[in-house]
Structures are given as structure tokens and as C-alpha cells.
Protein backbone atom coordinates (compact mmCIF):
# COMPACT_ATOMS: atom_id res chain seq x y z
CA UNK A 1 4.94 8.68 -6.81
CA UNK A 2 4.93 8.37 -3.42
CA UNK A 3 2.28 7.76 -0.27
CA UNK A 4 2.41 7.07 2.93
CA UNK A 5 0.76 3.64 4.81
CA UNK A 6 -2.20 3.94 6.32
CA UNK A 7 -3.85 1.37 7.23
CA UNK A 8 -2.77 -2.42 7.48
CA UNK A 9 -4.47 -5.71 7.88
CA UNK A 10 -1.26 -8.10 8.70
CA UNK A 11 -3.49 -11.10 8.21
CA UNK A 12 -4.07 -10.35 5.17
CA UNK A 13 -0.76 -9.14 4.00
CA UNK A 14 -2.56 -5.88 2.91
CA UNK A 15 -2.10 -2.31 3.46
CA UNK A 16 -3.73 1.24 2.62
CA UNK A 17 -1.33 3.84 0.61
CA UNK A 18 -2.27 7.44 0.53
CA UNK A 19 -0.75 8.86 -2.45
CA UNK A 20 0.13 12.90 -2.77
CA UNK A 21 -2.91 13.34 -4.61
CA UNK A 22 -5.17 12.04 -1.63
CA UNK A 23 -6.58 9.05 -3.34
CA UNK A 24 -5.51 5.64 -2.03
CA UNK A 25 -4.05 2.15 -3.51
CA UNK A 26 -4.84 -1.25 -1.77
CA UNK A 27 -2.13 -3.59 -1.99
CA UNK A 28 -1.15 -6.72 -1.16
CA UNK A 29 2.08 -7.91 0.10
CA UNK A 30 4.46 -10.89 -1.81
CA UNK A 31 6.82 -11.15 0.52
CA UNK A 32 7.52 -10.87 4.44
CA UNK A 33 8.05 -7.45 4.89
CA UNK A 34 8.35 -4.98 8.09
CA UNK A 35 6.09 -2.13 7.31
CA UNK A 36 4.24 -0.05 9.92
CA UNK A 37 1.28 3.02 9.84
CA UNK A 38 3.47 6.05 8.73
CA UNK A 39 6.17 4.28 6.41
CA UNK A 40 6.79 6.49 3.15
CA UNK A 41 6.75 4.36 -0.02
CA UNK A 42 7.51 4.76 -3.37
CA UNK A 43 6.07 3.32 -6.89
CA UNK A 44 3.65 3.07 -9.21
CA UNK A 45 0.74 3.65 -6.87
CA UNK A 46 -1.91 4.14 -10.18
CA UNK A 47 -1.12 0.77 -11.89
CA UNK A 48 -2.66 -2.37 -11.51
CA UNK A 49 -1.10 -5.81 -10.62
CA UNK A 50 2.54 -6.82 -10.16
CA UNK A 51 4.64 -4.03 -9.00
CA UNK A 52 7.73 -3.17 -6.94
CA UNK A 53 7.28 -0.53 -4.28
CA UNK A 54 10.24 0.93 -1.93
CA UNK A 55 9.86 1.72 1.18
CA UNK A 56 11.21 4.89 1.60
CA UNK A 57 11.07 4.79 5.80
CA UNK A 58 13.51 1.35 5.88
CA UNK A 59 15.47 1.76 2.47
CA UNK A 60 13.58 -2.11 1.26
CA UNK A 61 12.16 -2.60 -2.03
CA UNK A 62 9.24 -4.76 -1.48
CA UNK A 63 7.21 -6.73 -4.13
CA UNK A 64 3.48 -6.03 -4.18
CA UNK A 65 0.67 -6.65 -6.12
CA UNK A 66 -1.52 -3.87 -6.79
CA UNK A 67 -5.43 -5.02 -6.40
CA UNK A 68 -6.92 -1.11 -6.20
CA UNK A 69 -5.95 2.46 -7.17
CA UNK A 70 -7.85 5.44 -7.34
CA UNK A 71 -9.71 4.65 -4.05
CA UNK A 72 -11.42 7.37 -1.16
CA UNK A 73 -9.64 6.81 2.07
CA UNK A 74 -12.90 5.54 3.57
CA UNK A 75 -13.49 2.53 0.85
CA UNK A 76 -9.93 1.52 0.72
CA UNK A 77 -9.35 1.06 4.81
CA UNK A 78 -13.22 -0.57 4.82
CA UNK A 79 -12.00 -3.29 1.89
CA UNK A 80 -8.19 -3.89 4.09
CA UNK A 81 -9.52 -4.72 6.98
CA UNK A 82 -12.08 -7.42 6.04
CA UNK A 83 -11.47 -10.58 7.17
């Protein structure tokens, strides 16, 4: 499935996907990665936990763990940029 970025909290390491069926996935990032508000990625954006996620918009597969899915846009930017 794919979505498209959001919202992002670089302290964090977290960022906001969109998915096609406008609900929205907060994950976190394992890894240094260059992502930026627009970037298409690609995954399991419904699952839970450890996943790998490709970013569509730089061709890098990026490992993520996913701590939300199934969120409204509003709750999921509100819980990434806390902190």
C-alpha cells in the first residue's frame, strides 16, 4: 500500500503517512534516513511493529517501526509532533 509523508517530527525520528484510503500510520524511524513532506512510500502501512517501508520518492528501503495505524489525520500529526 502506499501513502504519502505528511507530517514529520525529526527529533523524534517520527513521521505521519497518509495512506490511499485517507487514514494515517505513525511511525518511527530505525535508521538515519532522508525523508521530506511529500515523499511517496510503500509498505505495510496497517500492521503494527517492525516493518520495512520504501520510499518510493528516493528509491531507499527504510526500516521502521510501526507504533499507529488506522489514525484521522488530525490525531496522528497532534501525537508526531509532541515533544
Amino acid at each position: 500500500m502506499r501513502g504519502r509523508i505528511i507530517s514529520i517530527n525529526y527529533r523524534r525520528g517520527m513521521f505521519v503517512v497518509e495512506a490511499e484510503a485517507n487514514d494515517c500510520s505513525l511511525v518511527e524511524m530505525l535508521g538515519g534516513y532522508d525523508i521530506e513532506i511529500g515523499h511517496i512510500v510503500d509498505g505495510n502501512l496497517h500492521s503494527l511493529g517492525g516493518e520495512k517501508l520504501k520510499n518510493i520518492s528516493t528509491g531507499e528501503v527504510m526500516d521502521v517501526y510501526m507504533q499507529n495505524a488506522g489514525m484521522n489525520k488530525e490525531h496522528a500529526i497532534r501525537n508526531v509532533k509532541q515533544f
